[in-house]
Protein backbone atom coordinates (compact mmCIF):
# COMPACT_ATOMS: atom_id res chain seq x y z
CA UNK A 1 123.85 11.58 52.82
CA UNK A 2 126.04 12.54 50.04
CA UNK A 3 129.56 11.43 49.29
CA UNK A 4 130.88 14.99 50.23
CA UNK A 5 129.39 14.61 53.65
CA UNK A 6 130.48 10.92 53.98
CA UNK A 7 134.03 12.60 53.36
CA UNK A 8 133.74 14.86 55.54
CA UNK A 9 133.01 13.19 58.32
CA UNK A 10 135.70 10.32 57.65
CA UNK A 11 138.77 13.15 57.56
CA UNK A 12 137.40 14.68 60.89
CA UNK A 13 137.32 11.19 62.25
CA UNK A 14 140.97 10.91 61.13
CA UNK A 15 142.14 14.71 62.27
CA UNK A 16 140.59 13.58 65.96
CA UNK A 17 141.97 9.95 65.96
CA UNK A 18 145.66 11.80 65.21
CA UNK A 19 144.86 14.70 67.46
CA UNK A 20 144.23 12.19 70.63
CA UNK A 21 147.12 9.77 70.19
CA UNK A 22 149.37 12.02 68.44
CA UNK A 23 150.59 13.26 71.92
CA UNK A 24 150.88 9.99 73.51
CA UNK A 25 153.07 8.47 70.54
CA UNK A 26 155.21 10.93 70.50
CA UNK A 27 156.08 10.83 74.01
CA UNK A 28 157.07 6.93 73.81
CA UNK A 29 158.58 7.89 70.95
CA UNK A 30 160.95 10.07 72.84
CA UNK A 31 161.36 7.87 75.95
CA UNK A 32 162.48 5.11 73.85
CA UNK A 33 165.17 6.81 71.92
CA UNK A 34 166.35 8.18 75.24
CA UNK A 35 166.11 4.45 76.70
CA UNK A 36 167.77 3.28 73.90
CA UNK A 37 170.52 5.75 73.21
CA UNK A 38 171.30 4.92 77.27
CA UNK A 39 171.53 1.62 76.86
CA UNK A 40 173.60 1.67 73.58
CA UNK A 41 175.82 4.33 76.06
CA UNK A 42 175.98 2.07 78.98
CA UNK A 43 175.98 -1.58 76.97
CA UNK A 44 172.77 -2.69 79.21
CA UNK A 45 170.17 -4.44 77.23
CA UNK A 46 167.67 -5.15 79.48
CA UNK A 47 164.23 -4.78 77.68
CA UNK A 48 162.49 -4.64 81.22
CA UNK A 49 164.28 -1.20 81.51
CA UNK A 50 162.75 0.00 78.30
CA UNK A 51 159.06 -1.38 78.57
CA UNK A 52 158.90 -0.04 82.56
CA UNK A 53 160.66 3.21 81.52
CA UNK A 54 157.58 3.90 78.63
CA UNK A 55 154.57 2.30 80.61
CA UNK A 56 155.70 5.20 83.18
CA UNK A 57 156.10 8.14 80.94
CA UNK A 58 152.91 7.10 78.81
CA UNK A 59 150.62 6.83 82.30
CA UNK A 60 152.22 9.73 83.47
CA UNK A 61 151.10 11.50 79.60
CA UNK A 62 147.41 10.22 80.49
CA UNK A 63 147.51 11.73 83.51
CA UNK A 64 148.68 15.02 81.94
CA UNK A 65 146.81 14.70 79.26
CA UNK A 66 143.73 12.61 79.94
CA UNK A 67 141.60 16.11 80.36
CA UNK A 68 142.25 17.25 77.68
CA UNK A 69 141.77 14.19 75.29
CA UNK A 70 138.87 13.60 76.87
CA UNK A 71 137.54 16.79 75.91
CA UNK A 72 138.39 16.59 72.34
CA UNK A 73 136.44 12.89 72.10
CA UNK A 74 133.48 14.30 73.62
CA UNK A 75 133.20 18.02 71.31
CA UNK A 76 134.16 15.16 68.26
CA UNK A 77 130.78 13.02 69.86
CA UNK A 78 128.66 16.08 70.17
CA UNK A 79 129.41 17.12 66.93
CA UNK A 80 128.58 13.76 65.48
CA UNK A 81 125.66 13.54 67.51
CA UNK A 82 124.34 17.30 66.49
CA UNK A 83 124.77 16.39 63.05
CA UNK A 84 122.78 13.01 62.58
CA UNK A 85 119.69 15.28 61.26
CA UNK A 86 121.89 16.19 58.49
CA UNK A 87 122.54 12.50 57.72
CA UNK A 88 119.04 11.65 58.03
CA UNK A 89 117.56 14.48 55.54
């Protein structure tokens, strides 16, 4: 295996980890500036409110999106797969 190869297949290990949780982030990202910008609105600081508020709109993001990321892990697993007679060479 040469370094270019070793490269390689660290920065498409990277691309896939940011492709799968990419999504997910950015949706608690969102609830909890919503949450938060409420809360600064309404002067409730409850950090129940927040955590239930995120733990829904993430599970509901899995459910959404569980089909797909699953898809991209397993192509990303095939492709590794497929390629250990490269590494082996």
């Amino acid at each position: 295996m040469t370094t270019d190869r070793a490269v390689d297949l660290f920065q498409a290990m990277m691309i896939i980890a940011a492709k799968v949780t990419g999504p997910i982030l950015l949706i608690a990202l969102l609830v909890g500036l919503v949450v938060g910008v409420l809360q600064a609105a309404t002067q409730i600081n409850e950090a129940s409110i927040s955590f239930v508020s995120k733990l829904l709109a993430i599970s509901g993001g899995f459910v959404v999106l569980g089909p797909w990321i699953l898809q991209q892990l397993v192509d990303y697993t095939v492709r590794s797969i497929e390629s250990i007679s490269n590494v082996v060479r």
